[in-house]
N, C-alpha and C. Protein backbone atom coordinates (compact mmCIF):
# COMPACT_ATOMS: atom_id res chain seq x y z
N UNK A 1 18.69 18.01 7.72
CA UNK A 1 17.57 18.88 7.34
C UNK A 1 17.62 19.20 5.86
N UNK A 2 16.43 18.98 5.43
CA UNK A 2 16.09 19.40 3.56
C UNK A 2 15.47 20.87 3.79
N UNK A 3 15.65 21.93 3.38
CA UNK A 3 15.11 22.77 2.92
C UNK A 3 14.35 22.99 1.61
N UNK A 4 12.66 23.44 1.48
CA UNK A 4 12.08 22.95 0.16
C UNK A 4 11.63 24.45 0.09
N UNK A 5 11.52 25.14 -1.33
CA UNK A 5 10.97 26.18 -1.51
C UNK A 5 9.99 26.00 -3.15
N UNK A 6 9.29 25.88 -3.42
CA UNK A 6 8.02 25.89 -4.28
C UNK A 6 8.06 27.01 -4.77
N UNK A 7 8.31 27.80 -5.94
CA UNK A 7 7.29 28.69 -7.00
C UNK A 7 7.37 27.89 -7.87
N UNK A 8 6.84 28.46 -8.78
CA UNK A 8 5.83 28.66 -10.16
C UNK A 8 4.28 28.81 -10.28
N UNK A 9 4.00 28.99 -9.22
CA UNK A 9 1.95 28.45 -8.97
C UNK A 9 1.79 30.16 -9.59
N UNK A 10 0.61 30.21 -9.73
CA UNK A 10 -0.54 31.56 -10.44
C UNK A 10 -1.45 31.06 -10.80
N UNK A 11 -2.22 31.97 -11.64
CA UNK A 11 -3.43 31.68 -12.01
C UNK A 11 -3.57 31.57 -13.60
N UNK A 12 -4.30 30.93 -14.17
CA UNK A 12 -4.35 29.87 -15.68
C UNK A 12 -5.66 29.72 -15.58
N UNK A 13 -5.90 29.56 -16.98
CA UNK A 13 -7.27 29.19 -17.73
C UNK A 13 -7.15 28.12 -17.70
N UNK A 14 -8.37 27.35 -17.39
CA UNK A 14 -8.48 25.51 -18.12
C UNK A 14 -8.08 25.98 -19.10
N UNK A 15 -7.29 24.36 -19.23
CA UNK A 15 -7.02 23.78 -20.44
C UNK A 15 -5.29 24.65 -20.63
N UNK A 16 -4.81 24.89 -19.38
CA UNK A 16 -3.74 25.91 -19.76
C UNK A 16 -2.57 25.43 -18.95
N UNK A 17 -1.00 25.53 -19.13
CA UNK A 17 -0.31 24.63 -18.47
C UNK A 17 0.50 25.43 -17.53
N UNK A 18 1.19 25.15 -16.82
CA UNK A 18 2.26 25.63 -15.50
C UNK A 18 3.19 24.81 -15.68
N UNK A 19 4.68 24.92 -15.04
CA UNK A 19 5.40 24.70 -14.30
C UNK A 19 5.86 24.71 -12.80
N UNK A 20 5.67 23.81 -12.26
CA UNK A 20 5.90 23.94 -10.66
C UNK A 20 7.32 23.95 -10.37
N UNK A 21 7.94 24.15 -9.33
CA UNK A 21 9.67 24.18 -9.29
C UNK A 21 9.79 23.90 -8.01
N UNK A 22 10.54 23.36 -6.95
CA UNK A 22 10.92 23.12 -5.93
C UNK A 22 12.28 23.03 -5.73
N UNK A 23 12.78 24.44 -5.13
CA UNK A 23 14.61 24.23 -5.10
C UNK A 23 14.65 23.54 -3.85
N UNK A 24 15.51 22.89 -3.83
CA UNK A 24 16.06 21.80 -2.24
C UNK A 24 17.60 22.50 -2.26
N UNK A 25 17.71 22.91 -0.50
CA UNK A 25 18.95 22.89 0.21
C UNK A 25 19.39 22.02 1.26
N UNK A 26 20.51 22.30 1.76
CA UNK A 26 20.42 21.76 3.03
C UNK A 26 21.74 19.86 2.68
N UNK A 27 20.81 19.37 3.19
CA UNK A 27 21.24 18.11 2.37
C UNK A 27 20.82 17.26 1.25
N UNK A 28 22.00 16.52 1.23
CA UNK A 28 21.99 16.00 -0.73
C UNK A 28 20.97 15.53 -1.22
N UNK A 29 20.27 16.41 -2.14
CA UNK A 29 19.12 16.41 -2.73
C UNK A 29 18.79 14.92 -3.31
N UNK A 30 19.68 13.98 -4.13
CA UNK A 30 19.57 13.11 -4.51
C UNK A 30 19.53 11.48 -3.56
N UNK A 31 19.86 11.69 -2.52
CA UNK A 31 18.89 11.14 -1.34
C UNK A 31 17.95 10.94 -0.74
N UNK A 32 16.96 11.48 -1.43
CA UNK A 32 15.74 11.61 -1.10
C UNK A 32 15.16 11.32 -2.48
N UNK A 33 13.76 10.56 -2.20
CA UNK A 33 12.49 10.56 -2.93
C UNK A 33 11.52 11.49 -2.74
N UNK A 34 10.81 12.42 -3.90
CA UNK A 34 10.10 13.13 -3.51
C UNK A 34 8.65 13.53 -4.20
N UNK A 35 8.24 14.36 -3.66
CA UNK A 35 6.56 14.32 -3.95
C UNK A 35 6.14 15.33 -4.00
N UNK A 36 5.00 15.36 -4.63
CA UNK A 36 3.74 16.91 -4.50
C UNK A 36 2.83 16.36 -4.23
N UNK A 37 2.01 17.26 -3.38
CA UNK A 37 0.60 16.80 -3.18
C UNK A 37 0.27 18.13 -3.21
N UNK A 38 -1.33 18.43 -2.73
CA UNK A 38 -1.94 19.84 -2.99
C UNK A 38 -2.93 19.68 -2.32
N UNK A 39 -3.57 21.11 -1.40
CA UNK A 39 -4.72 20.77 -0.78
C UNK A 39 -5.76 22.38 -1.23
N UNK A 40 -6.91 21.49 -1.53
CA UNK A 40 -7.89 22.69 -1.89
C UNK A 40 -8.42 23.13 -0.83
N UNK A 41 -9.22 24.68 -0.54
CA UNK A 41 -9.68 25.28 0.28
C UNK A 41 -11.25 24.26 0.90
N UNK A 42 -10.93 23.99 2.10
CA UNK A 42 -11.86 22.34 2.87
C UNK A 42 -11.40 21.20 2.45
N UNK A 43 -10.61 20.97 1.49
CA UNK A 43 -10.57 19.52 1.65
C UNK A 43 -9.11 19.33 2.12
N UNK A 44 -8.80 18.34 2.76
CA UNK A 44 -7.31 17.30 3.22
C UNK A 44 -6.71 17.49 1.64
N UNK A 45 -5.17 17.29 2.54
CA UNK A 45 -4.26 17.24 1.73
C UNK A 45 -3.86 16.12 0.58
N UNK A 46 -3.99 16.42 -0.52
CA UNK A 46 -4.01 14.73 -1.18
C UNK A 46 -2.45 14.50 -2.17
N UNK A 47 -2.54 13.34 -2.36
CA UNK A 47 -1.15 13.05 -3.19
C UNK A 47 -1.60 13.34 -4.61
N UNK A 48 -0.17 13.86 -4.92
CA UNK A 48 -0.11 14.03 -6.27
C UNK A 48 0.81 13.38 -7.49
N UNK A 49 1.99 13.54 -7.17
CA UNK A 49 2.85 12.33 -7.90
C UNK A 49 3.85 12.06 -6.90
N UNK A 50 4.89 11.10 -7.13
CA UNK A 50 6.31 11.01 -6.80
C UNK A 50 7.40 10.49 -7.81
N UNK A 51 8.07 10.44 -7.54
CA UNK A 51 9.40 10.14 -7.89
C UNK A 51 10.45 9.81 -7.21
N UNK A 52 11.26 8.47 -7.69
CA UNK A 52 12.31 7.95 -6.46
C UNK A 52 13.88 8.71 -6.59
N UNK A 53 14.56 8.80 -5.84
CA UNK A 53 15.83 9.05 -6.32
C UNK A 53 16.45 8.93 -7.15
N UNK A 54 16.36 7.86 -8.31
CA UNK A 54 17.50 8.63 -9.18
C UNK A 54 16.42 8.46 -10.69
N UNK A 55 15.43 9.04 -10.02
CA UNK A 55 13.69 9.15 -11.30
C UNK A 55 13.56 7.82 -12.03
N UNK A 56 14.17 6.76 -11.12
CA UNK A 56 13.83 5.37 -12.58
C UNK A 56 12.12 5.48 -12.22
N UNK A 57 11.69 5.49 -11.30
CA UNK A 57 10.01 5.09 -10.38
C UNK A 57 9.26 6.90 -10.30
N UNK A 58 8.18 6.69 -10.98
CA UNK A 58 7.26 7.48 -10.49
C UNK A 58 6.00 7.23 -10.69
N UNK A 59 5.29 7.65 -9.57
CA UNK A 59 3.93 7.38 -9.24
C UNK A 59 2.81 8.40 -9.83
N UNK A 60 1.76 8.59 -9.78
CA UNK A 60 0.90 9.38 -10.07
C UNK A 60 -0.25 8.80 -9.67
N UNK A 61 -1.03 10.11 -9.00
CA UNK A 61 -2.51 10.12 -8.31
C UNK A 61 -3.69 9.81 -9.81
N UNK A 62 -4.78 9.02 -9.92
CA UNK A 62 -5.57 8.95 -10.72
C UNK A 62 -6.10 10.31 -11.12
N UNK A 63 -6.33 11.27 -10.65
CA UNK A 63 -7.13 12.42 -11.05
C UNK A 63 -5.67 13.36 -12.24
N UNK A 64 -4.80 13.03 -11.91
CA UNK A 64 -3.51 14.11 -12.69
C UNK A 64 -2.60 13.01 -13.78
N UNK A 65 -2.85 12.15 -13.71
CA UNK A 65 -2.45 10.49 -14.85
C UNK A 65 -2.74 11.34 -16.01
N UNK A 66 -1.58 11.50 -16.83
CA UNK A 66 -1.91 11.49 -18.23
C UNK A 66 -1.48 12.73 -18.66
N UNK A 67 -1.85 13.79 -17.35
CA UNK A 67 -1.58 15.60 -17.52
C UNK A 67 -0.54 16.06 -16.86
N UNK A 68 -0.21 15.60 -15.77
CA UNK A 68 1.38 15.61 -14.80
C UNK A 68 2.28 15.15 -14.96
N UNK A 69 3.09 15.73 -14.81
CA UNK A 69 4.69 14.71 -14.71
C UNK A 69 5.27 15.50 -13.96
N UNK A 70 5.99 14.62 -13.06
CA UNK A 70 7.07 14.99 -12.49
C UNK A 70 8.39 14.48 -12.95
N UNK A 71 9.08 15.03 -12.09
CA UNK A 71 10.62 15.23 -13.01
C UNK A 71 11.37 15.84 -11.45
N UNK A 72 12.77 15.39 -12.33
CA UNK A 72 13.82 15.75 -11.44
C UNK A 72 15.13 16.15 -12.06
N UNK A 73 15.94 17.33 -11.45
CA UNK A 73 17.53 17.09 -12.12
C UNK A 73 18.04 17.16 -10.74
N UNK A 74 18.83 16.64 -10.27
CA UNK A 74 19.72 15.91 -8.98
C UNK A 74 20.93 16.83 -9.12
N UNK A 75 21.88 17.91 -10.32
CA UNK A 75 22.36 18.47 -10.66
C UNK A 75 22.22 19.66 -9.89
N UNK A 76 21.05 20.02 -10.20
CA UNK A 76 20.48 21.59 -9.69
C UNK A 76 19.53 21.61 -8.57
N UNK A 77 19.62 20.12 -8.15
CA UNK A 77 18.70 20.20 -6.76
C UNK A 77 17.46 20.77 -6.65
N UNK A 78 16.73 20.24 -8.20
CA UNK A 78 15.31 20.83 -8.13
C UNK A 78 14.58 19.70 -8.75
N UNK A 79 13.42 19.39 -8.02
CA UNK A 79 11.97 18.99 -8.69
C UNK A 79 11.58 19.69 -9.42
N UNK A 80 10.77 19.19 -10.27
CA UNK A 80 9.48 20.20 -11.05
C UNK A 80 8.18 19.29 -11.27
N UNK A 81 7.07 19.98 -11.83
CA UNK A 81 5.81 19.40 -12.13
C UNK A 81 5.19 19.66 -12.91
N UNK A 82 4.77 19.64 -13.86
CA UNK A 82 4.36 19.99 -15.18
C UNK A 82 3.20 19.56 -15.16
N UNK A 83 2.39 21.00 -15.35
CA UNK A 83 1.07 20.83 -15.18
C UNK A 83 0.41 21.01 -16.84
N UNK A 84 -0.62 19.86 -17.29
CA UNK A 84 -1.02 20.53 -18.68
C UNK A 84 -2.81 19.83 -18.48
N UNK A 85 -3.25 20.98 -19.48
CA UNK A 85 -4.64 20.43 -19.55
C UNK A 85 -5.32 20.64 -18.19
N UNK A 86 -4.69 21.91 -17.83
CA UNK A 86 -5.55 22.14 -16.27
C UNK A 86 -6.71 22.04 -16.19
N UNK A 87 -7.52 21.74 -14.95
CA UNK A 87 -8.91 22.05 -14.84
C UNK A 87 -9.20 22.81 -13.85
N UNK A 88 -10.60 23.42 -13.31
CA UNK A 88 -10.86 23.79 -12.10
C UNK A 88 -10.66 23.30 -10.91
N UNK A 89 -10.78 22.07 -11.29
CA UNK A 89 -10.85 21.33 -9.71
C UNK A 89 -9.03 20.95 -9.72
N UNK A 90 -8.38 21.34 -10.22
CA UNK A 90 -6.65 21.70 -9.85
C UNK A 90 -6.68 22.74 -9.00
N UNK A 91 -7.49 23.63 -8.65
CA UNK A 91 -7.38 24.50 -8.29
C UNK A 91 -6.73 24.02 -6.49
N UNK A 92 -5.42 24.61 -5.58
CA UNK A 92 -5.10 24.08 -5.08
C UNK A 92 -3.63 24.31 -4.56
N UNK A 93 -3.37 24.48 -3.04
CA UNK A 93 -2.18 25.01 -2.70
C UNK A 93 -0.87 23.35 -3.24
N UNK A 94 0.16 24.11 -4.11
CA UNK A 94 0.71 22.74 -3.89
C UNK A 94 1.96 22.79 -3.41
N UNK A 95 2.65 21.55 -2.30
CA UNK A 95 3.50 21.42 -2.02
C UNK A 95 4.25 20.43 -1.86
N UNK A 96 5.64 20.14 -2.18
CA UNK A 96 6.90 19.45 -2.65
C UNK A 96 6.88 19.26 -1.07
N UNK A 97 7.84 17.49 -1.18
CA UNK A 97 8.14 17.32 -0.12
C UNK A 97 8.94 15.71 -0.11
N UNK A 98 9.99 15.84 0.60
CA UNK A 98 11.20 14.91 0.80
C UNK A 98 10.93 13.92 1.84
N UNK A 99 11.44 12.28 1.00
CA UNK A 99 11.40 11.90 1.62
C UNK A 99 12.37 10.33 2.02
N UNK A 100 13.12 9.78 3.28
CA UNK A 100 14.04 8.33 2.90
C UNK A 100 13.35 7.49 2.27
N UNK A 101 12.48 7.08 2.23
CA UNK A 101 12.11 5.72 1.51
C UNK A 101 11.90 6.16 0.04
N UNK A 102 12.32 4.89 -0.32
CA UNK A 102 12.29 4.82 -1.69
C UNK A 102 11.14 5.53 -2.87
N UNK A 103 10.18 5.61 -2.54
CA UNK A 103 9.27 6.58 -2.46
C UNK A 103 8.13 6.44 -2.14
N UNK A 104 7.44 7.21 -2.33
CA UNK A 104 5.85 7.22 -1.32
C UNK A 104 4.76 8.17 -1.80
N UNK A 105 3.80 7.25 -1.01
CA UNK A 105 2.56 8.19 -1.82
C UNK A 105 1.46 8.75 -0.62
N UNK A 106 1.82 8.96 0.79
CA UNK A 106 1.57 9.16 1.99
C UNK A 106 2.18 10.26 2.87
N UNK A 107 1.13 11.04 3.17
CA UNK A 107 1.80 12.23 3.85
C UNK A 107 3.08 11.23 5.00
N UNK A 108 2.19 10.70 5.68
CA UNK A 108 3.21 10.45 6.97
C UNK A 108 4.49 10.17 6.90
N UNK A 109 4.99 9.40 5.59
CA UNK A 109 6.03 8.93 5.42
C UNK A 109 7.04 10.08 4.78
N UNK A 110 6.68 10.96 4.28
CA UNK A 110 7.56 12.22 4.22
C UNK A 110 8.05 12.90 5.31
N UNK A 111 9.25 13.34 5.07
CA UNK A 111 10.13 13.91 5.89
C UNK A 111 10.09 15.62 6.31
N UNK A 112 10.09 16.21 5.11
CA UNK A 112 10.24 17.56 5.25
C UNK A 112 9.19 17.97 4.39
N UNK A 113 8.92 19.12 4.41
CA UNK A 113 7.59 20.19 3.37
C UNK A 113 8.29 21.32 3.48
N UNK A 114 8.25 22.02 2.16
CA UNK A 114 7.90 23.18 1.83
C UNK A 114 6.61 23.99 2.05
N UNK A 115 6.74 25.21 1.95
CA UNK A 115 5.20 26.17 2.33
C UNK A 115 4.60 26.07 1.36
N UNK A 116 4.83 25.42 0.06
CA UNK A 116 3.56 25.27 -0.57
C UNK A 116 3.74 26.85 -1.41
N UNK A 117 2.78 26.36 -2.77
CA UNK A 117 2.57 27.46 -3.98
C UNK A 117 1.11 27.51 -4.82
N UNK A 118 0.40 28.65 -4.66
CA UNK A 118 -1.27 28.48 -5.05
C UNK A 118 -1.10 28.13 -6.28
N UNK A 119 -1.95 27.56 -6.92
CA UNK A 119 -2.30 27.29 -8.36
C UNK A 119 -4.17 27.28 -8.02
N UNK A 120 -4.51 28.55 -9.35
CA UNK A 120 -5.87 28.53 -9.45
C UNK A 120 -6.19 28.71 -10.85
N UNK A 121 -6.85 27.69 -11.54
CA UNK A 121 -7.32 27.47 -12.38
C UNK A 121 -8.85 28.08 -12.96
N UNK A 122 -9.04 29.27 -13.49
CA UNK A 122 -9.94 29.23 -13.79
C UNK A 122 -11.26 28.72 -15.06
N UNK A 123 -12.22 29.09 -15.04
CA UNK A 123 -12.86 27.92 -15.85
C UNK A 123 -13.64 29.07 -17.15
C-alpha cells in the first residue's frame, strides 16, 4: 500500500503560479511511476502529466505542455507540479497518483490516489 497526500492547491489569478506537493508513505516511493490528473466540477477526470521512476520519462497532457512540470525527489518521497501561467479553465480538483508500470497516462492503470487538492484560478 502507497499512501498519497496532496497540498499546495488555493486560489490564484491567471497568469499566476502554484506548487502542487504529494507526500508518499507506506511503500518505497521510488517504485512507482507517478501522475496528476485533475477533474473540474462536470467534467471526468483527465490526465495531467507523469513521470517514471527514476524521472528519466515524463509525459504531459496537450492543454498543460509548456506551463507544467512535474518533478520528483525519491529522497523525500515527494512529487510536485509546478503550475505557471495559470488559466481559468485549470480551474480543478487535482490528484497524485501511483503507479507499477513504467508509467502511464490512464486512470485504470494506476494503483493508488490521493484525495486530491482544489486549485481555482481566477480570471
Amino acid at each position: 500500500q502507497v499512501q498519497l497526500v496532496e497540498s499546495g492547491g488555493g486560489l490564484v489569478q491567471a497568469g499566476g503560479s502554484l506548487r502542487l506537493s504529494c507526500a508518499a508513505s507506506g511503500r518505497t516511493f521510488s517504485n512507482y511511476a507517478m501522475g496528476w490528473f485533475r477533474q473540474a466540477p462536470g467534467k471526468e477526470r483527465e490526465f495531467v502529466a507523469a513521470i517514471s521512476r527514476s524521472r528519466g520519462i515524463t509525459l504531459y497532457a496537450d492543454s498543460v505542455k509548456g506551463r507544467f512540470t512535474i518533478s520528483r525527489d525519491n529522497a523525500k518521497n515527494t512529487l510536485y507540479l509546478q503550475m505557471n501561467s495559470l488559466e481559468p479553465e485549470d480551474t480543478a480538483v487535482y490528484s497524485c497518483a501511483a503507479t507499477n508500470n513504467l508509467i502511464a497516462t490512464t486512470e485504470i492503470e494506476y494503483n493508488y490516489w490521493g484525495q486530491g487538492t482544489q486549485v481555482t484560478v481566477s480570471s
